[in-house]
N, C-alpha and C. Protein backbone atom coordinates (compact mmCIF):
# COMPACT_ATOMS: atom_id res chain seq x y z
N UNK A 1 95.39 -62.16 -50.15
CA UNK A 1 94.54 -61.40 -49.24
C UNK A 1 94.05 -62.32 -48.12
N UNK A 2 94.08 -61.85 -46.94
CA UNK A 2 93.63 -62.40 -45.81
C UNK A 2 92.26 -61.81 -45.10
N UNK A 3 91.11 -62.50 -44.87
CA UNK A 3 89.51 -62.14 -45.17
C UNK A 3 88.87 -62.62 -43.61
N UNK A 4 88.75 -61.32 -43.08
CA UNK A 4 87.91 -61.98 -41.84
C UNK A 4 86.17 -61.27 -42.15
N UNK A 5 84.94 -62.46 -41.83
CA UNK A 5 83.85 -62.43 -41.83
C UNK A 5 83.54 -62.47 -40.45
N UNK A 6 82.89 -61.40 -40.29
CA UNK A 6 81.67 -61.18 -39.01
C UNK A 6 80.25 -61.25 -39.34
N UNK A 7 79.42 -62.87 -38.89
CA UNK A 7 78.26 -62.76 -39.36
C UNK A 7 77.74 -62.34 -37.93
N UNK A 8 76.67 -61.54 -37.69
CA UNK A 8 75.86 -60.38 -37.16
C UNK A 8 74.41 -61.66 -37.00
N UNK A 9 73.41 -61.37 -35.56
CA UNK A 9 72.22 -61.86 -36.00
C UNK A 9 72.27 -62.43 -34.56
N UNK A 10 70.76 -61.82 -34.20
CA UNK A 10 70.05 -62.89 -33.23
C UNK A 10 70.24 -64.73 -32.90
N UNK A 11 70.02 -65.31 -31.73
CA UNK A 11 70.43 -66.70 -31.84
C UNK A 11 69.21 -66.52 -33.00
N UNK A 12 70.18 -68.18 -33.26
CA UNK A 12 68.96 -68.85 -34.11
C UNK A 12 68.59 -68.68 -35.45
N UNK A 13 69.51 -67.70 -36.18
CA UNK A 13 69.30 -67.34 -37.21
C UNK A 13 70.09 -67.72 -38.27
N UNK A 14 70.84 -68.90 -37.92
CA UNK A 14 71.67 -69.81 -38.92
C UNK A 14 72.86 -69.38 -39.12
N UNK A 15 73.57 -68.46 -38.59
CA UNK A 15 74.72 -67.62 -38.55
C UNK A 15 75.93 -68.69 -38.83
N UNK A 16 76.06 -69.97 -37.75
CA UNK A 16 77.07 -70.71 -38.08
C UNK A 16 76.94 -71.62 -38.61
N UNK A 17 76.16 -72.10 -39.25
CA UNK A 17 75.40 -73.10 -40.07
C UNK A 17 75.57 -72.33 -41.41
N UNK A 18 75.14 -70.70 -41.80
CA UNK A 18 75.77 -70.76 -42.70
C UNK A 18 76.66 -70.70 -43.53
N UNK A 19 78.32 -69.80 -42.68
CA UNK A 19 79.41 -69.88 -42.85
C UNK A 19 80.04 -71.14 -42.76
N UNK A 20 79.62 -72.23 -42.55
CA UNK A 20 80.16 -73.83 -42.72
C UNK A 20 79.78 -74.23 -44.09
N UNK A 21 78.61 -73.30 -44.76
CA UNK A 21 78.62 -74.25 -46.14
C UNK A 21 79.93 -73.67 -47.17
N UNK A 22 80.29 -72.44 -46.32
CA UNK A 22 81.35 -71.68 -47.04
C UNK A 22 83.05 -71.97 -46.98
N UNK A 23 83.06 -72.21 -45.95
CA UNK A 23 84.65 -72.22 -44.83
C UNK A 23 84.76 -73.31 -44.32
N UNK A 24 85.78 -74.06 -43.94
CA UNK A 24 86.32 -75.43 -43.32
C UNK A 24 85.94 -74.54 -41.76
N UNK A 25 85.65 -75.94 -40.99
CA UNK A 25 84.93 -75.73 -39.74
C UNK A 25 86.40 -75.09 -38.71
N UNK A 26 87.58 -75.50 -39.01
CA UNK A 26 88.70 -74.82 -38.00
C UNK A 26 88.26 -73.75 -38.26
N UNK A 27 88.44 -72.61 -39.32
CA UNK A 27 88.57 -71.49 -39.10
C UNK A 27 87.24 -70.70 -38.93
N UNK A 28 86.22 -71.48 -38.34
CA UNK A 28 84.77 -70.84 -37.83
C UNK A 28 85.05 -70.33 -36.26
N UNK A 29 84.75 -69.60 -35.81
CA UNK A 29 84.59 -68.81 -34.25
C UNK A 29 83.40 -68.66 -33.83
N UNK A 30 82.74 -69.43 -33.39
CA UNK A 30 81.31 -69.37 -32.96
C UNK A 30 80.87 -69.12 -31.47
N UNK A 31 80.26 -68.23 -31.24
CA UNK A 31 80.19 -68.15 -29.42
C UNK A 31 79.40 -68.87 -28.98
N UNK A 32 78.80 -69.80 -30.06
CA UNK A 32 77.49 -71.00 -29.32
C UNK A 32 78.81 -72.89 -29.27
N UNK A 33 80.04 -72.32 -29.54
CA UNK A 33 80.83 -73.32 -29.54
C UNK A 33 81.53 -73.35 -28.38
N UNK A 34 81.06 -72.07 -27.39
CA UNK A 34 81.87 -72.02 -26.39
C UNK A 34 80.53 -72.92 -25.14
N UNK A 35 79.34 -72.43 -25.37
CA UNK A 35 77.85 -73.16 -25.12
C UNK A 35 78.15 -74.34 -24.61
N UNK A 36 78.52 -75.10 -26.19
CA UNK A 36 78.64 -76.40 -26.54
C UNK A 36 79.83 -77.05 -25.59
N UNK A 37 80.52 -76.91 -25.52
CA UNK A 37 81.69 -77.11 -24.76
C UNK A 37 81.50 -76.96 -23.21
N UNK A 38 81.42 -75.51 -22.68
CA UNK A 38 81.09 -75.54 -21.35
C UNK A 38 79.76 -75.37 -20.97
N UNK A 39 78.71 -75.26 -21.41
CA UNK A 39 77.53 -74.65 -21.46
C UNK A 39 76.89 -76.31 -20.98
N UNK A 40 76.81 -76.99 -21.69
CA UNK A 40 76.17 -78.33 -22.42
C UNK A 40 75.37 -78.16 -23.13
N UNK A 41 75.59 -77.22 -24.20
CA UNK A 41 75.04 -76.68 -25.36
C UNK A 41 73.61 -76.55 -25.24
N UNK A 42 73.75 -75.91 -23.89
CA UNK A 42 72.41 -74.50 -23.31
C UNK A 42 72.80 -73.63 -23.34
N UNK A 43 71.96 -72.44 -23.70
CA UNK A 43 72.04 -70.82 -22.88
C UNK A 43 71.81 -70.68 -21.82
N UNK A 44 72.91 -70.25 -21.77
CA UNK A 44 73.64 -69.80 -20.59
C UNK A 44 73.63 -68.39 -20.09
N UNK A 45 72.59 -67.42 -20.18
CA UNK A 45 73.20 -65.69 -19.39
C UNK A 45 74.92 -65.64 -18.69
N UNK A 46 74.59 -66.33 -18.11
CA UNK A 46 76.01 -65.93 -16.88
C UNK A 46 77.24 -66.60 -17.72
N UNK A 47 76.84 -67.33 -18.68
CA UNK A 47 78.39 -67.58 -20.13
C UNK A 47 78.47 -66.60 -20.76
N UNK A 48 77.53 -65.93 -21.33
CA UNK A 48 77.33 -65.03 -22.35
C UNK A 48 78.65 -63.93 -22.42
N UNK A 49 79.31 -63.49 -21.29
CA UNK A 49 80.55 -63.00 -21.68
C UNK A 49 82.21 -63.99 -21.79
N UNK A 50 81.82 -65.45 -21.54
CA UNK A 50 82.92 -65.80 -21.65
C UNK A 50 82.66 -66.39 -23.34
N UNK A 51 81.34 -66.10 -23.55
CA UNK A 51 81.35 -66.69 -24.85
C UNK A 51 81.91 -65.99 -25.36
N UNK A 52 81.56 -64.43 -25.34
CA UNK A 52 82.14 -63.60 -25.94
C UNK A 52 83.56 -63.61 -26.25
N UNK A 53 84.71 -63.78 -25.20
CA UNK A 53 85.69 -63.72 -24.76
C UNK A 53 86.24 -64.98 -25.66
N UNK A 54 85.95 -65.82 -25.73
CA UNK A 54 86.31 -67.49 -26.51
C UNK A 54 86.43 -66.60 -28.14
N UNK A 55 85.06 -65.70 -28.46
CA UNK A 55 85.36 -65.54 -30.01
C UNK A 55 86.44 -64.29 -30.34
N UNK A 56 86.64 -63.86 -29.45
CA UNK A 56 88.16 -63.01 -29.13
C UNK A 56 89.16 -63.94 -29.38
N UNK A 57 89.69 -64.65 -28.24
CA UNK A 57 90.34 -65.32 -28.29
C UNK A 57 90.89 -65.83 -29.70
N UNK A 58 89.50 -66.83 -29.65
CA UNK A 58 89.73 -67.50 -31.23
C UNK A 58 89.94 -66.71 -32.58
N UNK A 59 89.29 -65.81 -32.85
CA UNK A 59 89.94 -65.11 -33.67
C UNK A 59 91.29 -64.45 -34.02
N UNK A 60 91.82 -63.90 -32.78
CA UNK A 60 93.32 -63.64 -32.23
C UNK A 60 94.18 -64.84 -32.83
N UNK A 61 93.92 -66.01 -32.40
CA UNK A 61 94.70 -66.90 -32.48
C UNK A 61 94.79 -67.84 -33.53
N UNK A 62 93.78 -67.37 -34.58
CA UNK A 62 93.58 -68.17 -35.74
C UNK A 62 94.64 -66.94 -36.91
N UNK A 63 94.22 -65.57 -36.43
CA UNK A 63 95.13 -64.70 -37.20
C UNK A 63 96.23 -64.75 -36.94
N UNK A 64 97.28 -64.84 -35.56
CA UNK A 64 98.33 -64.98 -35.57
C UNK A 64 98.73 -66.33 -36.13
N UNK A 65 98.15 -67.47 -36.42
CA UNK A 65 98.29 -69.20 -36.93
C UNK A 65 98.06 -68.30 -38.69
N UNK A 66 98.03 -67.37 -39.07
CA UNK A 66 98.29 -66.90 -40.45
C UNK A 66 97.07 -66.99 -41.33
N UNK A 67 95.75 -67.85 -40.38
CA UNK A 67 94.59 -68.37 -41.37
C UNK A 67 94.20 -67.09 -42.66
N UNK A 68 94.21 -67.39 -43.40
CA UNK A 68 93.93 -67.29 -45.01
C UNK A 68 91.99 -66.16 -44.45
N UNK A 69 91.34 -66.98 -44.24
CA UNK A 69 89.69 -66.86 -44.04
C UNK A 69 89.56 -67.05 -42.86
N UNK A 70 88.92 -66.18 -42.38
CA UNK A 70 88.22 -66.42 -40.68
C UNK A 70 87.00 -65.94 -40.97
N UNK A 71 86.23 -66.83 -40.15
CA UNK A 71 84.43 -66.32 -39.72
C UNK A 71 84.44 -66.21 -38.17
N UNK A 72 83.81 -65.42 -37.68
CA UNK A 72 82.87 -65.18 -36.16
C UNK A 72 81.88 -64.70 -36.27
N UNK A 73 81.18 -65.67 -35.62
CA UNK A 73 79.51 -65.63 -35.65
C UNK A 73 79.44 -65.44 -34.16
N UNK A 74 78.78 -64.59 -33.82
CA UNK A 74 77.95 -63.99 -32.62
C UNK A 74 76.88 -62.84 -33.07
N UNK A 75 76.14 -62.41 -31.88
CA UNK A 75 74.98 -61.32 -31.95
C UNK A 75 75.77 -60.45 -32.25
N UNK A 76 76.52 -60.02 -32.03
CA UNK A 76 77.08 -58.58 -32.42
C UNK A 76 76.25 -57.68 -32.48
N UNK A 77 75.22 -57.37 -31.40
CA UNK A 77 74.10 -56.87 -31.23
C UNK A 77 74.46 -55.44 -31.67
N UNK A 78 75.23 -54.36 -30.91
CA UNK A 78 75.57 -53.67 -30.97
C UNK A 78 76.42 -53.49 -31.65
N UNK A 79 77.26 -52.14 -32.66
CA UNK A 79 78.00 -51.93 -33.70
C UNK A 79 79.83 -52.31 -32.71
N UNK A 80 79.61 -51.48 -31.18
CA UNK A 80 80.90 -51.83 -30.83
C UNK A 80 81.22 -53.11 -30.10
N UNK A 81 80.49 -54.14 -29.92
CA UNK A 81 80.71 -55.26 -30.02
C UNK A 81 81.85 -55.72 -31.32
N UNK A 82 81.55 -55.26 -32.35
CA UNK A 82 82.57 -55.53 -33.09
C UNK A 82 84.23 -54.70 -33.30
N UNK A 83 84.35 -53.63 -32.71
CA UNK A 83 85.16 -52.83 -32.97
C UNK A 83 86.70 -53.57 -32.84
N UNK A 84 86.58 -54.51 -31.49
CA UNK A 84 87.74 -55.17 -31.12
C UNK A 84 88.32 -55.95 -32.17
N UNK A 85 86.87 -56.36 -33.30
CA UNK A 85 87.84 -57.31 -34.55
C UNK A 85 88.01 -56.96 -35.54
N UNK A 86 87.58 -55.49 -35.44
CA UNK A 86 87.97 -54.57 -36.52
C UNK A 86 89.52 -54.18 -36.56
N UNK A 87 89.89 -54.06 -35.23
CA UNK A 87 91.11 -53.35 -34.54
C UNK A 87 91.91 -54.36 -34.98
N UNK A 88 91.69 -55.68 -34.94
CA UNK A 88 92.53 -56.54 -34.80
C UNK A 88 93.19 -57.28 -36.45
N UNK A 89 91.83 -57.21 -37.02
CA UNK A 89 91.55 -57.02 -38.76
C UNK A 89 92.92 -56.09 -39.07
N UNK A 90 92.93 -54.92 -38.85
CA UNK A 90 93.66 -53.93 -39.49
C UNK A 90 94.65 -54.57 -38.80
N UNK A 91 95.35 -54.63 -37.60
CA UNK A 91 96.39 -55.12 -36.96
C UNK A 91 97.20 -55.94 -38.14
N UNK A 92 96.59 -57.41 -38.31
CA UNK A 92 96.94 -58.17 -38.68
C UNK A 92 96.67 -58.23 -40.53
N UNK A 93 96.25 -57.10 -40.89
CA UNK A 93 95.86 -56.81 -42.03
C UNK A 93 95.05 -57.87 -42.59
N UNK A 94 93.77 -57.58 -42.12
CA UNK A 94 92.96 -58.59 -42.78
C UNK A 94 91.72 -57.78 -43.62
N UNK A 95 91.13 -57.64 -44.42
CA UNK A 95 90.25 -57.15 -44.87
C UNK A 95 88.81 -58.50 -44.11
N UNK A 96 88.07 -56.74 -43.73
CA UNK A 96 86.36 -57.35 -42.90
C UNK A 96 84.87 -56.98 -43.75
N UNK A 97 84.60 -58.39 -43.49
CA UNK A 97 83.28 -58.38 -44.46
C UNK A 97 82.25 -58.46 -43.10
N UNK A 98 81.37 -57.80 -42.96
CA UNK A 98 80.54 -57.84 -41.93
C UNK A 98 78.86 -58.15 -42.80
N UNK A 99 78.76 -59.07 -42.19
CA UNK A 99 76.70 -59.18 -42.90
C UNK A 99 75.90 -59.60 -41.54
N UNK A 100 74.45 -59.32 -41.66
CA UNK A 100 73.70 -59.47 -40.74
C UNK A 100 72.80 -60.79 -41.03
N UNK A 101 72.35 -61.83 -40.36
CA UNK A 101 71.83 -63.03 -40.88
C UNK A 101 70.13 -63.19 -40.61
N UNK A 102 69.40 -62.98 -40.84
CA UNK A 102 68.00 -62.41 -40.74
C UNK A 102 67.29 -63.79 -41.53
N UNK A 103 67.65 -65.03 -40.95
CA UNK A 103 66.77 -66.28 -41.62
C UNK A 103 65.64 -66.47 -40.68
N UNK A 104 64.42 -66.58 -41.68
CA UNK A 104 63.23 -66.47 -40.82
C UNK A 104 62.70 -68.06 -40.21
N UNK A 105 63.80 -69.02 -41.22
CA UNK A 105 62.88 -70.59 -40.88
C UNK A 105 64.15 -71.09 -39.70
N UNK A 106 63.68 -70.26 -38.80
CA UNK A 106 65.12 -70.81 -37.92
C UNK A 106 64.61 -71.72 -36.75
N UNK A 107 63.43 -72.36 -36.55
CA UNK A 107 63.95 -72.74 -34.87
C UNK A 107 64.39 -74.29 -35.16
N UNK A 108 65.06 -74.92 -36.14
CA UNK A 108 66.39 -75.72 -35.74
C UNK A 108 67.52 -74.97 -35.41
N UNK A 109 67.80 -73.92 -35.86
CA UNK A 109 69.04 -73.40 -35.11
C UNK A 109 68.68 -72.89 -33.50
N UNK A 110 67.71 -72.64 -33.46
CA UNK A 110 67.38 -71.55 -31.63
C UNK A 110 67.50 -72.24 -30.96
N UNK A 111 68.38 -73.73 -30.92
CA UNK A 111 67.81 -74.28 -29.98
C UNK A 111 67.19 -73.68 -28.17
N UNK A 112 67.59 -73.50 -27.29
CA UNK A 112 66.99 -73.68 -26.34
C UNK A 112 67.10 -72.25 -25.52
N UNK A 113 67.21 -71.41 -26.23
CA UNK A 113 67.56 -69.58 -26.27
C UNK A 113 66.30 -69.21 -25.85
N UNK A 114 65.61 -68.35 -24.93
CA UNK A 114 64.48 -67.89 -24.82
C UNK A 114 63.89 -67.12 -25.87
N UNK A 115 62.39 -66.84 -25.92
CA UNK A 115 62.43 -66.02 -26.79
C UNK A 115 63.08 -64.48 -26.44
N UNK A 116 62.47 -63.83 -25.55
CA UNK A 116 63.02 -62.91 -24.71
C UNK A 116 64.43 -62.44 -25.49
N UNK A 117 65.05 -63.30 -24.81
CA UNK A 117 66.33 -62.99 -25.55
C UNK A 117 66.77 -62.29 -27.14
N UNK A 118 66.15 -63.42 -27.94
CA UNK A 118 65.99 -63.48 -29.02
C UNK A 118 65.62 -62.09 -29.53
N UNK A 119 64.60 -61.78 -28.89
CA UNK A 119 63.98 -60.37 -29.65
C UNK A 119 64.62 -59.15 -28.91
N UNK A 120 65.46 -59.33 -27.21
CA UNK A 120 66.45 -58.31 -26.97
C UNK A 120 67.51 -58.03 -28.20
N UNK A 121 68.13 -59.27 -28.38
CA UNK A 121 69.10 -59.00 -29.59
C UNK A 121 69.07 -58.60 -31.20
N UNK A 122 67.35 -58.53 -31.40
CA UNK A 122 67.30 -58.10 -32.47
C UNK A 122 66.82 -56.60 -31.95
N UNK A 123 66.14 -56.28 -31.18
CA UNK A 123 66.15 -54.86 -30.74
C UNK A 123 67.19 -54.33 -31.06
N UNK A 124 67.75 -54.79 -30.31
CA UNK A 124 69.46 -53.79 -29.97
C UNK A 124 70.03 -53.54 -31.20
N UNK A 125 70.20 -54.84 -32.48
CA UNK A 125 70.74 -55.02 -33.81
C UNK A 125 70.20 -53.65 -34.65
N UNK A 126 68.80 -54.12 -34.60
CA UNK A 126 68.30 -52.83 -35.70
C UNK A 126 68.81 -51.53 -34.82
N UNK A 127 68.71 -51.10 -33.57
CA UNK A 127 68.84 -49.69 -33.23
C UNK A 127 69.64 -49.37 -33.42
N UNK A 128 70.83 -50.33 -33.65
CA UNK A 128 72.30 -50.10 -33.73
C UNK A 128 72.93 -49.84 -35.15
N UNK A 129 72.26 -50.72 -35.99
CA UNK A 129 72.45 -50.69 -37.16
C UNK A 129 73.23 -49.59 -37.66
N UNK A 130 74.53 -49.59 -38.14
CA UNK A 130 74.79 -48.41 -39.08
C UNK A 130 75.95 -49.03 -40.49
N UNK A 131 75.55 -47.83 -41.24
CA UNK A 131 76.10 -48.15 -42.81
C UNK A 131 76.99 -47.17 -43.06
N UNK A 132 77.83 -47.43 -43.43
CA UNK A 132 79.34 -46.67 -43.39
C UNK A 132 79.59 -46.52 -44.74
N UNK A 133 79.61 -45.05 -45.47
CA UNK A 133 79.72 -44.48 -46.17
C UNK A 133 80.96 -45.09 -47.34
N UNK A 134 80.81 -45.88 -48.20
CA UNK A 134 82.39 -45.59 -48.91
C UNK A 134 82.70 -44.75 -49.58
N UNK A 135 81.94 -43.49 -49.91
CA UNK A 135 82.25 -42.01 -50.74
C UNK A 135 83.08 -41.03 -49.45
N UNK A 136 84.35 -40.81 -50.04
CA UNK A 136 85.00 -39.64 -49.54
C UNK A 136 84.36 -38.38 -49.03
């Protein structure tokens, strides 16, 4: 079986910190790795869709490389934020575990994220929130 994880969650809430105690760091997809890289591991607004775009990418390209386990960690604020790796899940037949990361002792992870932000993306999370039936 081939297993893709979508951890869900406001910055700052340990999202990729805690799929590393789980998974070897290649097959992590983090949109604060795209930050890190071009950002200089600030928030960035005006990155915020290429971050997006990097955990596309990377996921794409870790499933066609055959990876076994994939994680992507972003806000996934909204439910169709994720749809694209749902699509791509089934594509490549991967079974998707989706969880939401709600750690309250977080500001080593927030680093330098406004709050603002922070509480846009949990807005949006809870309104969005939905639970998908597994009864026929």
């Amino acid at each position: 079986m081939k297993y893709l994880y979508i951890l869900r969650g406001p910055f700052g809430t340990g999202k990729t910190e805690f799929i590393r105690t789980l998974l070897a760091n290649d097959n992590i997809v983090s949109c604060w790795d795209y930050y890190r890289q071009y950002g200089q591991n600030r928030w960035n607004e005006k990155l915020k869709p290429y971050a997006d775009e990097y955990c596309r990418n990377g996921v794409k390209n870790l499933m066609e490389q055959g990876a076994n386990k994939i994680a992507v960690t972003n806000s996934f604020s909204k439910c169709e934020d994720m749809e694209y790796f749902y699509q791509l899940a089934e594509q490549h037949q991967y079974t998707v575990f989706s969880m939401v990361m709600t750690n309250q002792c977080c500001d080593e992870y927030k680093k330098n994220v406004p709050d603002h932000v922070i509480q846009d993306q949990a807005e949006r999370l809870t309104a969005d929130m939905k639970f998908y039936s597994i009864i026929s």
